[in-house]
PDB file of N, CA and C in Angstrom:
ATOM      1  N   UNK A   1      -7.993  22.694   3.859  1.00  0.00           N
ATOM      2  CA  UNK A   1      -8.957  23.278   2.952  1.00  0.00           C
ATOM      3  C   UNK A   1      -9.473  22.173   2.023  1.00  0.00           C
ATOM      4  N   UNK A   2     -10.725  21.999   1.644  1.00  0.00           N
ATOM      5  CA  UNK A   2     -11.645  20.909   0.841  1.00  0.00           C
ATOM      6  C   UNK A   2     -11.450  21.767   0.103  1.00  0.00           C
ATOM      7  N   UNK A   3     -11.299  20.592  -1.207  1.00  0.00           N
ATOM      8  CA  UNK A   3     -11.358  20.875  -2.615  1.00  0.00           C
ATOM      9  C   UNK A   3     -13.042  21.765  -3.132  1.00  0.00           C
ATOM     10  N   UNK A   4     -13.959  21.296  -2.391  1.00  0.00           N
ATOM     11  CA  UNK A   4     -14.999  21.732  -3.229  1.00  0.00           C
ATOM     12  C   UNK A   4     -14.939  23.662  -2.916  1.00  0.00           C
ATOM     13  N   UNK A   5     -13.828  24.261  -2.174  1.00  0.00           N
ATOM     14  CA  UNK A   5     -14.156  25.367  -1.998  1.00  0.00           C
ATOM     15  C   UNK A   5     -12.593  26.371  -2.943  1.00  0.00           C
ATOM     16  N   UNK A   6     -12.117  25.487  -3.623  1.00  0.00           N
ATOM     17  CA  UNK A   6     -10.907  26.044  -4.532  1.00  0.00           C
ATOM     18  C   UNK A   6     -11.668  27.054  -5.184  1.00  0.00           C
ATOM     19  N   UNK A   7     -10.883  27.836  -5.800  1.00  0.00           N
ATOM     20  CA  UNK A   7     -11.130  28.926  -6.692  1.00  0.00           C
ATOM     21  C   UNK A   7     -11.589  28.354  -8.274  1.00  0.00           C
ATOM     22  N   UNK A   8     -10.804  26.964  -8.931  1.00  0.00           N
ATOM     23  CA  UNK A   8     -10.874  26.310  -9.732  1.00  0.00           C
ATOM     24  C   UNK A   8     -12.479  25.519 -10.006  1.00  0.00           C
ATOM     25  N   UNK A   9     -13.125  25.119  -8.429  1.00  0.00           N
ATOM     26  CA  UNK A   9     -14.071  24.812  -8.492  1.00  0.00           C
ATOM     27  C   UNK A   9     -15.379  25.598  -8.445  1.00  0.00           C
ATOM     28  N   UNK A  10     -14.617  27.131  -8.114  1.00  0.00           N
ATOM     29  CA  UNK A  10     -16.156  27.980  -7.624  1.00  0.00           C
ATOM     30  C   UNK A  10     -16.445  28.671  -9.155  1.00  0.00           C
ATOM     31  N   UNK A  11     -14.982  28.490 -10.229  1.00  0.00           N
ATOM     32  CA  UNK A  11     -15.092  28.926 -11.515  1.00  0.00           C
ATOM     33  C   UNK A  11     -15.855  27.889 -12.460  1.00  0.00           C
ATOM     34  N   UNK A  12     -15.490  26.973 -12.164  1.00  0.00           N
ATOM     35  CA  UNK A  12     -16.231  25.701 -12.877  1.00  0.00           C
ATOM     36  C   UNK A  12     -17.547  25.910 -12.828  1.00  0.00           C
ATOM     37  N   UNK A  13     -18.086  25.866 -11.522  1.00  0.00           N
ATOM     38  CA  UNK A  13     -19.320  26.118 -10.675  1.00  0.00           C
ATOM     39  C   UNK A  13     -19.957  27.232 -11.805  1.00  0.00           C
ATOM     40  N   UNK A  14     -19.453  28.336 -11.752  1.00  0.00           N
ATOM     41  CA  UNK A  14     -19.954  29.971 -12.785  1.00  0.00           C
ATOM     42  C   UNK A  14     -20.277  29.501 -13.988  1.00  0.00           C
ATOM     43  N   UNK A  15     -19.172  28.860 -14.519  1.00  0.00           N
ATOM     44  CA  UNK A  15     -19.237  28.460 -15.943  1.00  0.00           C
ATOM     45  C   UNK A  15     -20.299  27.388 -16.220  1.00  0.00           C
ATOM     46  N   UNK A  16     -20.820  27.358 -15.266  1.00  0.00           N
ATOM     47  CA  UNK A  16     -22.241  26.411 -15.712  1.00  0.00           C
ATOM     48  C   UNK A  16     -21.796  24.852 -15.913  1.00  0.00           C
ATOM     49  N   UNK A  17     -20.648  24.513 -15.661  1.00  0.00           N
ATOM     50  CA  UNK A  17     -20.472  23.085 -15.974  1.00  0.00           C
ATOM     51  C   UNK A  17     -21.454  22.564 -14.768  1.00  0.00           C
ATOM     52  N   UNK A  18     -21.684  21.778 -15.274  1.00  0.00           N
ATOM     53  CA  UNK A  18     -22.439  20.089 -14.071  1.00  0.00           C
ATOM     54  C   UNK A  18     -21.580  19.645 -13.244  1.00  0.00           C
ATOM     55  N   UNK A  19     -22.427  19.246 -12.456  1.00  0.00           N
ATOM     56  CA  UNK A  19     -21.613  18.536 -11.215  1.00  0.00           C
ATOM     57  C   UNK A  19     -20.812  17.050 -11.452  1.00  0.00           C
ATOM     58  N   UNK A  20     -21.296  16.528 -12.580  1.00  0.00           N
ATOM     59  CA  UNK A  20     -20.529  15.339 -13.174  1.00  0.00           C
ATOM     60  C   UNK A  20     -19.145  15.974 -13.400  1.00  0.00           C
ATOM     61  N   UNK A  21     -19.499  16.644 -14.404  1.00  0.00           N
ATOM     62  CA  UNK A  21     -18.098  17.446 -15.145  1.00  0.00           C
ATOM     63  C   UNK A  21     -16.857  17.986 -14.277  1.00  0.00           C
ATOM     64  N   UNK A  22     -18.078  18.454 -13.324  1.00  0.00           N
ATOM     65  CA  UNK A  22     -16.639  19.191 -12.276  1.00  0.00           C
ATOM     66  C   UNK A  22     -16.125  18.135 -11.630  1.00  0.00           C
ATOM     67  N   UNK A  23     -16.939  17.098 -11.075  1.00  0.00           N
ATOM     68  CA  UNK A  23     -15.781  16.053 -10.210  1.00  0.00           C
ATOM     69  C   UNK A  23     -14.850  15.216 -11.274  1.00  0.00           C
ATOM     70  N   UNK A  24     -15.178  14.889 -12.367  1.00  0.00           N
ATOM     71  CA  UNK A  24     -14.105  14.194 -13.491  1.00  0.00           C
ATOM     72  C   UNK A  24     -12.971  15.042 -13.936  1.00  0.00           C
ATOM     73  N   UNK A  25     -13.344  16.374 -14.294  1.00  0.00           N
ATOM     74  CA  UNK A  25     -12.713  17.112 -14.540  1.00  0.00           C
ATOM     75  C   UNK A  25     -11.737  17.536 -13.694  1.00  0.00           C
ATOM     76  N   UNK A  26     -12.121  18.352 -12.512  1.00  0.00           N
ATOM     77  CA  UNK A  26     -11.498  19.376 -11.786  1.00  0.00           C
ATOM     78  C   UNK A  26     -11.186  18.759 -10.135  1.00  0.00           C
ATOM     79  N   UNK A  27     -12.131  17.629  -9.637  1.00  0.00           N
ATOM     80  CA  UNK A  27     -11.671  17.390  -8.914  1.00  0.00           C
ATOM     81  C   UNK A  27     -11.016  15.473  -8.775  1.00  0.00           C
ATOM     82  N   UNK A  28     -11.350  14.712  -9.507  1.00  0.00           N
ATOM     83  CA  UNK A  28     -10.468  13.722  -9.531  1.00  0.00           C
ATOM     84  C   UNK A  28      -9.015  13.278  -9.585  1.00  0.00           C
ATOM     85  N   UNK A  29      -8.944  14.144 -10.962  1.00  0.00           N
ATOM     86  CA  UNK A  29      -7.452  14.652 -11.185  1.00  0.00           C
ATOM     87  C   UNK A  29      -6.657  14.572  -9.593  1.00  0.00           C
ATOM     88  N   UNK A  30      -7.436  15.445  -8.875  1.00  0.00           N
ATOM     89  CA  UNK A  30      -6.586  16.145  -8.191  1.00  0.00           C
ATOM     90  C   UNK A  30      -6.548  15.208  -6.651  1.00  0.00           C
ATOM     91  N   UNK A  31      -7.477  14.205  -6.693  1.00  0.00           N
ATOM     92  CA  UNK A  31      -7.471  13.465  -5.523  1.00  0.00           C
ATOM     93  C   UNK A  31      -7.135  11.747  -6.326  1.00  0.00           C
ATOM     94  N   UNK A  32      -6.641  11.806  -7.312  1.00  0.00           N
ATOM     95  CA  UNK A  32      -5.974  10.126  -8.034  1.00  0.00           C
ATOM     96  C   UNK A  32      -5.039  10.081  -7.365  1.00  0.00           C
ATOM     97  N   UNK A  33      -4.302  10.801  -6.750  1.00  0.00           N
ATOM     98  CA  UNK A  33      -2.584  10.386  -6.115  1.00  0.00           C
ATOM     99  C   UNK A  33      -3.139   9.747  -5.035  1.00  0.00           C
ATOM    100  N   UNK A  34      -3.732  10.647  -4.002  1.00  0.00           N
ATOM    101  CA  UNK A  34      -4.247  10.249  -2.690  1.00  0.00           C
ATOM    102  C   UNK A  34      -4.645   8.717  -2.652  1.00  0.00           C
ATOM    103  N   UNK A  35      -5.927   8.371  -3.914  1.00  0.00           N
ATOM    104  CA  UNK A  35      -6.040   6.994  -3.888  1.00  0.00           C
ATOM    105  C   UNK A  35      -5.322   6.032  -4.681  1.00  0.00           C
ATOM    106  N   UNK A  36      -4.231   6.553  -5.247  1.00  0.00           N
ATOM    107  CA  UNK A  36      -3.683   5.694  -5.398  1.00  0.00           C
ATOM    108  C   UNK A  36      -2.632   5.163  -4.109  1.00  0.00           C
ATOM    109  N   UNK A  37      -2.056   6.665  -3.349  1.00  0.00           N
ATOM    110  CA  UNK A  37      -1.182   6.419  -2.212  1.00  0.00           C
ATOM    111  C   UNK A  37      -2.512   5.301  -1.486  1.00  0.00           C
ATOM    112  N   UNK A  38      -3.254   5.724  -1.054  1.00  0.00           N
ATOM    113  CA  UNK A  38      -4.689   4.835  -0.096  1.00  0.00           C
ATOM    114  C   UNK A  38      -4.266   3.226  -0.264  1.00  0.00           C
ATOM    115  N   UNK A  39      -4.465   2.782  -1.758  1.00  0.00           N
ATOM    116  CA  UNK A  39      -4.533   1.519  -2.280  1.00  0.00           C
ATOM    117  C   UNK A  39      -3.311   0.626  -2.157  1.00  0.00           C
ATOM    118  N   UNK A  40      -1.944   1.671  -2.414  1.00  0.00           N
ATOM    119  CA  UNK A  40      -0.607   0.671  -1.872  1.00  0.00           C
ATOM    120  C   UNK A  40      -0.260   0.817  -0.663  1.00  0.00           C
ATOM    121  N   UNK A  41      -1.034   1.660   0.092  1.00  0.00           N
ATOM    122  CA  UNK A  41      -0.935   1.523   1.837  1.00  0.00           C
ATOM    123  C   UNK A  41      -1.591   0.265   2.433  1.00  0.00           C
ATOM    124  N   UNK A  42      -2.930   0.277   1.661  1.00  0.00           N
ATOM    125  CA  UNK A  42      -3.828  -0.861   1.891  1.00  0.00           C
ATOM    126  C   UNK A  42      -3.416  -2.137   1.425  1.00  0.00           C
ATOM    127  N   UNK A  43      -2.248  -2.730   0.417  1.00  0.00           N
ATOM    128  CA  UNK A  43      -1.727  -3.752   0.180  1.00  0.00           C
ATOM    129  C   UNK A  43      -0.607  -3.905   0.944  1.00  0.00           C
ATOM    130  N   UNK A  44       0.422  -2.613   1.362  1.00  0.00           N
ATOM    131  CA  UNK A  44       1.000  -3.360   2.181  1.00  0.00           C
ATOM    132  C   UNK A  44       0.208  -3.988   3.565  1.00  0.00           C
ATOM    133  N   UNK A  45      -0.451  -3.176   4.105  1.00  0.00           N
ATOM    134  CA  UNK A  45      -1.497  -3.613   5.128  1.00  0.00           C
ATOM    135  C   UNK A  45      -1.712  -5.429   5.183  1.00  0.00           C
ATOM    136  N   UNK A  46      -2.328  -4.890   4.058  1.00  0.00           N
ATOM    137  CA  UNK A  46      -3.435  -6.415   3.708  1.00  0.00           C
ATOM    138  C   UNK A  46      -2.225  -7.883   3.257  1.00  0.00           C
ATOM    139  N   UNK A  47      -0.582  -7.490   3.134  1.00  0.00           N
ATOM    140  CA  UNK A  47      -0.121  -8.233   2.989  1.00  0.00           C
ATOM    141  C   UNK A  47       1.086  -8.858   4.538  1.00  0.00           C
ATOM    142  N   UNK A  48       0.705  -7.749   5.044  1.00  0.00           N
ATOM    143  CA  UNK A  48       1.245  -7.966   6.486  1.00  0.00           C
ATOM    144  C   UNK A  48       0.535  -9.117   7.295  1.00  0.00           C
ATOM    145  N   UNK A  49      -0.592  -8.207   7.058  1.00  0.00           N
ATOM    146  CA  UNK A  49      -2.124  -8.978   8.362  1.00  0.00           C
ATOM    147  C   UNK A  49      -1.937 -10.465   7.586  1.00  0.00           C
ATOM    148  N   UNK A  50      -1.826 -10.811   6.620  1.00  0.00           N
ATOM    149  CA  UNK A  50      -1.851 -12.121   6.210  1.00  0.00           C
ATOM    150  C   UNK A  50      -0.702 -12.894   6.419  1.00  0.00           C
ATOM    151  N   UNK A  51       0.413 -12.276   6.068  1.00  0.00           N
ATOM    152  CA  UNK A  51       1.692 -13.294   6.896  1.00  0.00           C
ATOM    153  C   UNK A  51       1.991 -12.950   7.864  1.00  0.00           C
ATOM    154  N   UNK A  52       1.104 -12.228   8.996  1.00  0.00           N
ATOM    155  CA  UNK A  52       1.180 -12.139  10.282  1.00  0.00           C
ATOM    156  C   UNK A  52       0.519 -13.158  10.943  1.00  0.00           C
ATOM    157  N   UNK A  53      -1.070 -13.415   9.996  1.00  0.00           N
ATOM    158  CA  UNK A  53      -2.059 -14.103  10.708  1.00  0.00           C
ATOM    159  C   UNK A  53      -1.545 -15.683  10.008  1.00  0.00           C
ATOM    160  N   UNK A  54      -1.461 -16.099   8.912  1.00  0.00           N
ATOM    161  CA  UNK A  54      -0.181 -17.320   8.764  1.00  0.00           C
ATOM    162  C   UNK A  54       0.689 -17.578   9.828  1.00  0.00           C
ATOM    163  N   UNK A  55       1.691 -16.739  10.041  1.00  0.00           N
ATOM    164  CA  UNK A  55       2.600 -17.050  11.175  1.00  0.00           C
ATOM    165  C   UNK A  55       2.491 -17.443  12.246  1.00  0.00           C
ATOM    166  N   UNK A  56       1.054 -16.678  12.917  1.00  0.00           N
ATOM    167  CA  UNK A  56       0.471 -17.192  14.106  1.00  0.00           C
ATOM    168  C   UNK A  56      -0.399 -18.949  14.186  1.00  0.00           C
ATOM    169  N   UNK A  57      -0.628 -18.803  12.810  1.00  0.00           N
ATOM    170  CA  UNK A  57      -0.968 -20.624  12.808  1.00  0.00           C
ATOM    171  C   UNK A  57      -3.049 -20.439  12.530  1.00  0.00           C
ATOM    172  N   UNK A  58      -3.693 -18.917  12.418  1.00  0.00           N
ATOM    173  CA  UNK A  58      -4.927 -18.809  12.440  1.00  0.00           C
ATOM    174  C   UNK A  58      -5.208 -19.275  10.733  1.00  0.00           C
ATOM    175  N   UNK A  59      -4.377 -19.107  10.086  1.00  0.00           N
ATOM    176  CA  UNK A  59      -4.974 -19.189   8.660  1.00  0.00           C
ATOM    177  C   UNK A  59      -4.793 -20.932   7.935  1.00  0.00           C
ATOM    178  N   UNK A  60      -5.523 -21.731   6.854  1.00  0.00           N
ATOM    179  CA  UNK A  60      -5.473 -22.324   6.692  1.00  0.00           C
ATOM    180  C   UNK A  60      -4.329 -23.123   5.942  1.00  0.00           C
ATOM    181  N   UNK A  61      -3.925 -24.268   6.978  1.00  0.00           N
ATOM    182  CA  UNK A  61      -2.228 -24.969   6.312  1.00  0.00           C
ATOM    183  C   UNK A  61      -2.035 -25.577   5.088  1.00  0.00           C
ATOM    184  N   UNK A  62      -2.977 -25.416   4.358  1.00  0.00           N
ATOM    185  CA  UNK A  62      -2.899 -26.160   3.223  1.00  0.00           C
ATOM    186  C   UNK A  62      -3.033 -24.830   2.172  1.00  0.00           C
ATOM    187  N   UNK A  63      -2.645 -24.047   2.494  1.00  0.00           N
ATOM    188  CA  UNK A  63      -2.168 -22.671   1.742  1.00  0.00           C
ATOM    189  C   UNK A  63      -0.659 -22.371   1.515  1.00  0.00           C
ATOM    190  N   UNK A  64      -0.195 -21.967   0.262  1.00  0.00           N
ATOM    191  CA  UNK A  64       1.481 -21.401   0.358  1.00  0.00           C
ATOM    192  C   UNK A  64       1.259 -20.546   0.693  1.00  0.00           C
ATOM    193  N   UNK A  65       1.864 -19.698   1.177  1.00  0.00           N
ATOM    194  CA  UNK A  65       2.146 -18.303   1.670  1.00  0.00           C
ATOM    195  C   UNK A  65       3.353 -18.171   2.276  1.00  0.00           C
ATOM    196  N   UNK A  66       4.093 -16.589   2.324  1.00  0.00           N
ATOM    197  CA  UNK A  66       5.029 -16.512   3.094  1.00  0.00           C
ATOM    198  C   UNK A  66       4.906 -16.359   4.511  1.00  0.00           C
ATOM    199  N   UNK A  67       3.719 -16.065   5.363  1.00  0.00           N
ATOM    200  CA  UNK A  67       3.424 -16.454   6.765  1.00  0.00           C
ATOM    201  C   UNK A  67       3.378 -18.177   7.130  1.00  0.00           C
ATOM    202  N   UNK A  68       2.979 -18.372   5.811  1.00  0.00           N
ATOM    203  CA  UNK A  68       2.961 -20.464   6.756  1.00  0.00           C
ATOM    204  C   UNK A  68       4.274 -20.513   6.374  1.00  0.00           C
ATOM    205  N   UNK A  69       4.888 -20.207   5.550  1.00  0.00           N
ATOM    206  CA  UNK A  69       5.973 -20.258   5.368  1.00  0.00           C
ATOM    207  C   UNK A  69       7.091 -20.480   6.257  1.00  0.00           C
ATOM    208  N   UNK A  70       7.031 -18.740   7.250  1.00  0.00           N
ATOM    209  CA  UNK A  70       7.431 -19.136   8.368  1.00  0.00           C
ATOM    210  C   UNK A  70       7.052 -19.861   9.870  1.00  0.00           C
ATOM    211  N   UNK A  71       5.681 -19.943   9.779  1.00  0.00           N
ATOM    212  CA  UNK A  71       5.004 -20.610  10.581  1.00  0.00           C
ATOM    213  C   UNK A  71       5.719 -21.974  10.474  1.00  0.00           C
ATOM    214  N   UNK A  72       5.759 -22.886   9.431  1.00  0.00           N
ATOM    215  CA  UNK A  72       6.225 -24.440   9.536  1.00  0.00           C
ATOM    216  C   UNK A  72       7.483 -23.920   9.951  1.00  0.00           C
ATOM    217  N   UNK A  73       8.363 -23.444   9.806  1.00  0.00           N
ATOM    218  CA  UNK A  73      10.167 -23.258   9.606  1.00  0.00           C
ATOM    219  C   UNK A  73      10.028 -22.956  10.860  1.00  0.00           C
ATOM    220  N   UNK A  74       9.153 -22.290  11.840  1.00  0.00           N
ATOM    221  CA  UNK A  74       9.284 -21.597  13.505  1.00  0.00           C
ATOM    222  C   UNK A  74       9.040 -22.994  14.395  1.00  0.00           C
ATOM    223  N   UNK A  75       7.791 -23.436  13.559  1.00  0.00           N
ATOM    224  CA  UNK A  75       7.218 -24.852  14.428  1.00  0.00           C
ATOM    225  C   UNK A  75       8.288 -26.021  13.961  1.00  0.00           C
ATOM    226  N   UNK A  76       8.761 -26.413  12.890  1.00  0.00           N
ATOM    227  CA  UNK A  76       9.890 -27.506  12.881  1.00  0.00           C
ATOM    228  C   UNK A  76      11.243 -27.631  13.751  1.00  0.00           C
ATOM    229  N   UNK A  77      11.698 -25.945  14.325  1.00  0.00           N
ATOM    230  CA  UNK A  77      12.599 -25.382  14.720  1.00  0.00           C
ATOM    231  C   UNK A  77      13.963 -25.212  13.765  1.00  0.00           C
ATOM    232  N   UNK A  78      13.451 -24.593  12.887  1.00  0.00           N
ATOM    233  CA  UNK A  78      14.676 -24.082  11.678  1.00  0.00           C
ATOM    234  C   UNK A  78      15.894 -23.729  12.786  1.00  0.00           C
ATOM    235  N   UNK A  79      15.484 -22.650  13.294  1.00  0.00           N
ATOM    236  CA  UNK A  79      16.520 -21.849  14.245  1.00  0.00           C
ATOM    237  C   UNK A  79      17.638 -22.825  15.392  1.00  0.00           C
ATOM    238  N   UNK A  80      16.768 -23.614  15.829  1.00  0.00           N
ATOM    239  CA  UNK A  80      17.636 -24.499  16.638  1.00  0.00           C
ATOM    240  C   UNK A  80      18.486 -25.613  15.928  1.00  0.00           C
ATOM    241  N   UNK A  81      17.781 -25.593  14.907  1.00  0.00           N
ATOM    242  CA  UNK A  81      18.492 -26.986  13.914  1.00  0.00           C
ATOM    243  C   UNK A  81      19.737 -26.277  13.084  1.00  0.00           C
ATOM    244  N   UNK A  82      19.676 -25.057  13.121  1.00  0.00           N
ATOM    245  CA  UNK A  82      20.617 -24.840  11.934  1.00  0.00           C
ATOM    246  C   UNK A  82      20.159 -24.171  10.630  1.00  0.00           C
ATOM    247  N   UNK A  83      18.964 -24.011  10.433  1.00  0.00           N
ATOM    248  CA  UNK A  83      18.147 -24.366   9.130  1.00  0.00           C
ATOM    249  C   UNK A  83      17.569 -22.702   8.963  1.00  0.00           C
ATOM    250  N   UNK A  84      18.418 -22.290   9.546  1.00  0.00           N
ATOM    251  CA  UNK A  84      18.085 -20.497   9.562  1.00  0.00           C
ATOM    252  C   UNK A  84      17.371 -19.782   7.891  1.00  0.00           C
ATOM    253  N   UNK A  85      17.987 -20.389   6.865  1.00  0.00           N
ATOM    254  CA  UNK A  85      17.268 -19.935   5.415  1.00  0.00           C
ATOM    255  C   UNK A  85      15.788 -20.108   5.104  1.00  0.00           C
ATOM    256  N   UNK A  86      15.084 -21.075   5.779  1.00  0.00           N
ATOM    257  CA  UNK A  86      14.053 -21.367   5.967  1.00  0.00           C
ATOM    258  C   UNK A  86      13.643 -20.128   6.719  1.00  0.00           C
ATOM    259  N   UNK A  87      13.788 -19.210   7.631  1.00  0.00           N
ATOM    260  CA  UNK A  87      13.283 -18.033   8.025  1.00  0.00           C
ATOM    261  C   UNK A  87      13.520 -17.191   7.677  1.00  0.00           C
ATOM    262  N   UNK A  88      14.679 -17.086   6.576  1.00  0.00           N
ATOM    263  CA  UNK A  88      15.227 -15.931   6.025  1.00  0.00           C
ATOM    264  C   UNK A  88      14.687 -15.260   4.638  1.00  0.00           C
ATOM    265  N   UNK A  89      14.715 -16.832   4.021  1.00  0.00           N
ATOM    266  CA  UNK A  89      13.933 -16.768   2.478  1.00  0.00           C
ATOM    267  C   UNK A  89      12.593 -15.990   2.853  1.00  0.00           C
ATOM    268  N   UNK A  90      11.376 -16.205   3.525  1.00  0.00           N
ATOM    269  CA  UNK A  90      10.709 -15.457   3.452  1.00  0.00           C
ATOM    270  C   UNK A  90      10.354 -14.373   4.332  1.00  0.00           C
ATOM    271  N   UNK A  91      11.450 -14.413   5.129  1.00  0.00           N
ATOM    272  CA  UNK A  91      11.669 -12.858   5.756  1.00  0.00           C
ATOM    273  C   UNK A  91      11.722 -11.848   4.501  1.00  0.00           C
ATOM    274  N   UNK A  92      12.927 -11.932   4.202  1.00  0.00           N
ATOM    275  CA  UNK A  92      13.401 -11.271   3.209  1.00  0.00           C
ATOM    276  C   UNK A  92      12.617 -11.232   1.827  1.00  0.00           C
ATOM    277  N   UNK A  93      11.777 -11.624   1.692  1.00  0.00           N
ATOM    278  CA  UNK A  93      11.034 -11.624   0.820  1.00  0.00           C
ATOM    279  C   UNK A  93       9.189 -10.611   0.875  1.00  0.00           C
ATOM    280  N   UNK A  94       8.951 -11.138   2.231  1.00  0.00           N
ATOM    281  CA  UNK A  94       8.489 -10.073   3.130  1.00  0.00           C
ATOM    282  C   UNK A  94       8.904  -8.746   3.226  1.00  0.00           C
ATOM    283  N   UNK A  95       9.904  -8.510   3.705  1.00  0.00           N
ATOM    284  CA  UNK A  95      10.732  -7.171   3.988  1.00  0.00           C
ATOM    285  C   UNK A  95      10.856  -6.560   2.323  1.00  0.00           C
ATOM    286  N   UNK A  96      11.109  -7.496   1.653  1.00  0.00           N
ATOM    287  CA  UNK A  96      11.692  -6.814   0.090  1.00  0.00           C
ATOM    288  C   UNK A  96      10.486  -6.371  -0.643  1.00  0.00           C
ATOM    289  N   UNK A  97       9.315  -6.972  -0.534  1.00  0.00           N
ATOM    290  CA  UNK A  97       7.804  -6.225  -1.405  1.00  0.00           C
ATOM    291  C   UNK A  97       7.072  -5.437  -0.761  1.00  0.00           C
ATOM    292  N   UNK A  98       7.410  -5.357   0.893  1.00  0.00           N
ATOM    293  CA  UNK A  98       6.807  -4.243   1.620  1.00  0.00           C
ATOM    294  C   UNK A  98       7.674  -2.941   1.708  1.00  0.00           C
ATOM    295  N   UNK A  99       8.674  -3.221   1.542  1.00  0.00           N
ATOM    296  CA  UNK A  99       9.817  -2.160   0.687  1.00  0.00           C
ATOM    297  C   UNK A  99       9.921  -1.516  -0.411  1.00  0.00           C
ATOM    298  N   UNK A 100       9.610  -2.010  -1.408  1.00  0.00           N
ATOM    299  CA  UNK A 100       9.363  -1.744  -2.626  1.00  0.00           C
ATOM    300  C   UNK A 100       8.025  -1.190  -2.376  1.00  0.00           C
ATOM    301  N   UNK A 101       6.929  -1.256  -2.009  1.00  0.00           N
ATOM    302  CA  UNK A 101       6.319  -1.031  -2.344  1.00  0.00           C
ATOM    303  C   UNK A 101       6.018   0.685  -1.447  1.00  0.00           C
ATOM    304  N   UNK A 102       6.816   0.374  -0.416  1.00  0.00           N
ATOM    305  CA  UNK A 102       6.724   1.841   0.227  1.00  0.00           C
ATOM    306  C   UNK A 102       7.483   2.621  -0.103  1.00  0.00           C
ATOM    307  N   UNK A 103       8.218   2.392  -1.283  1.00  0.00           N
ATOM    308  CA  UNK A 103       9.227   3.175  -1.790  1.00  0.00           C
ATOM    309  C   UNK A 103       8.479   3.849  -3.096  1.00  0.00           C
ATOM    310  N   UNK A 104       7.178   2.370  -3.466  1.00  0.00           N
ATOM    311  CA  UNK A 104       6.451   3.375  -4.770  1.00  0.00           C
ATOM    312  C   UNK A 104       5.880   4.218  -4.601  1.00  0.00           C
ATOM    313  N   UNK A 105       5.534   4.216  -2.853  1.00  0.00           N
ATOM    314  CA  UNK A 105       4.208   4.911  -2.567  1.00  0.00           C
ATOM    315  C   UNK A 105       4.474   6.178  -1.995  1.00  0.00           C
ATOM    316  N   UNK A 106       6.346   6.749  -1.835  1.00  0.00           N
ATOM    317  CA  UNK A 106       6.588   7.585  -1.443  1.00  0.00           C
ATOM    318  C   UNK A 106       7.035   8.462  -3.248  1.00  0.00           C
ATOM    319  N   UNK A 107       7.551   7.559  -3.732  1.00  0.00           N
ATOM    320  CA  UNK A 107       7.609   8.049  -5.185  1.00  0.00           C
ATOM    321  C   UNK A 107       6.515   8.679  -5.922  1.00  0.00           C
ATOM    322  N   UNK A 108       5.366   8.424  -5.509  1.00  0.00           N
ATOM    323  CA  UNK A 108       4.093   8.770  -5.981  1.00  0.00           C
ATOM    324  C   UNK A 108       3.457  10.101  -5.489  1.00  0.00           C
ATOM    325  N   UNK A 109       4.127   9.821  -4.176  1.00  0.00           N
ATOM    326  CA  UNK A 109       3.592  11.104  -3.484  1.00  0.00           C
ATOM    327  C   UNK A 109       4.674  11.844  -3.773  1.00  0.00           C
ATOM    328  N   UNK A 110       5.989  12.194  -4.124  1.00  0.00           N
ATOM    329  CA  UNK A 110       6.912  12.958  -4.204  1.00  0.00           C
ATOM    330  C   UNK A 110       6.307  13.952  -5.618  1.00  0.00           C
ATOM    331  N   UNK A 111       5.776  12.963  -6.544  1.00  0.00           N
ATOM    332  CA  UNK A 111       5.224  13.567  -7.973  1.00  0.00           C
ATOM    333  C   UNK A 111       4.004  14.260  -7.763  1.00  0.00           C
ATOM    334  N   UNK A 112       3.340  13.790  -6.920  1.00  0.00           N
ATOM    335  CA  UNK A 112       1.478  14.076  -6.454  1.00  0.00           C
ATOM    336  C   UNK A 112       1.457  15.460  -5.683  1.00  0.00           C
ATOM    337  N   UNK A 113       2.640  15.584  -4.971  1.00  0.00           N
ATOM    338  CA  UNK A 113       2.575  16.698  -4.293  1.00  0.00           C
ATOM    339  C   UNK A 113       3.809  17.842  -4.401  1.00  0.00           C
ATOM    340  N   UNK A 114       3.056  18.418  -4.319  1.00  0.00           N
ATOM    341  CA  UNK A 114       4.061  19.863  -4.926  1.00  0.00           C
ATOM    342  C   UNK A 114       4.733  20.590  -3.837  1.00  0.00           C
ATOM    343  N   UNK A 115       3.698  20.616  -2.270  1.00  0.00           N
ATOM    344  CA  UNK A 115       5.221  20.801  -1.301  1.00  0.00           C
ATOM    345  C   UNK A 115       6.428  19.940  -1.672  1.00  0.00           C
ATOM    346  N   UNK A 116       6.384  18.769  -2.093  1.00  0.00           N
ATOM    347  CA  UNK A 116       7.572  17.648  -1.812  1.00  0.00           C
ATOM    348  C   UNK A 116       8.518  17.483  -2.806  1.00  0.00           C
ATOM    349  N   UNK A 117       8.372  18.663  -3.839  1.00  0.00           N
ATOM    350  CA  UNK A 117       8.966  18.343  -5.123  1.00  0.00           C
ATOM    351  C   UNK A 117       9.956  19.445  -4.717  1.00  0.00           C
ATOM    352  N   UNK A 118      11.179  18.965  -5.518  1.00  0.00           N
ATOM    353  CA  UNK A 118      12.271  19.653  -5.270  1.00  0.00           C
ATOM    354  C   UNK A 118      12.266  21.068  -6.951  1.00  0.00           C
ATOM    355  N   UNK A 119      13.126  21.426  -6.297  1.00  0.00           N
ATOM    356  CA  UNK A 119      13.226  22.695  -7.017  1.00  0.00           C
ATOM    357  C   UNK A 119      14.794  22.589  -8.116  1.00  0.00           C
TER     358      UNK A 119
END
């Protein structure tokens, strides 16, 4: 069911408010979780594709990042040498903010949505 056909909005609608009023009012409110869930979906995204595309060797080497990161440590051969922390440090560093951050984004939605809230 779309918001523009709630009961909240067809009252708004009566009451003569404007169409400005009703989307600030009555329907933003009610779709801020959604984009906020949208926006930390889209950073973890956007922080994957980048130390994915690092890792593969497409992005430029004269950048820090945790994909060149592991890109040099894969191409030096950390793993065969011994030198395993070199893949770990930014594994785990990887794994730990795409974690966190899907943990905010389930936290957000636990508050945002009212099936999900406990009783």
């Amino acid at each position: 069911m779309t918001l523009r056909v709630r009961d909240y909005i067809t009252s708004a609608q009566f009451a003569g408010d404007g169409t400005l009023r009703i989307v600030f009012r009555e329907i933003m409110p009610n779709m801020l979780s959604l984009t906020v869930l949208s926006y930390i979906g889209a950073a973890i995204g956007a922080i994957g594709a980048e130390a994915g595309l690092e890792f593969l060797g497409v992005g430029d080497p004269n950048t820090i990042s945790w994909g060149m990161m592991l890109y040099w440590a894969n191409n030096g051969g950390a793993m065969v040498t011994g030198q395993w922390a070199w893949l770990v440090a930014p594994g785990l560093a990887l794994a730990a903010i795409t974690s966190c951050l899907m943990l905010i984004n389930f936290g957000v939605d636990a508050l945002s949505n009212p099936q999900l809230r406990e009783e």
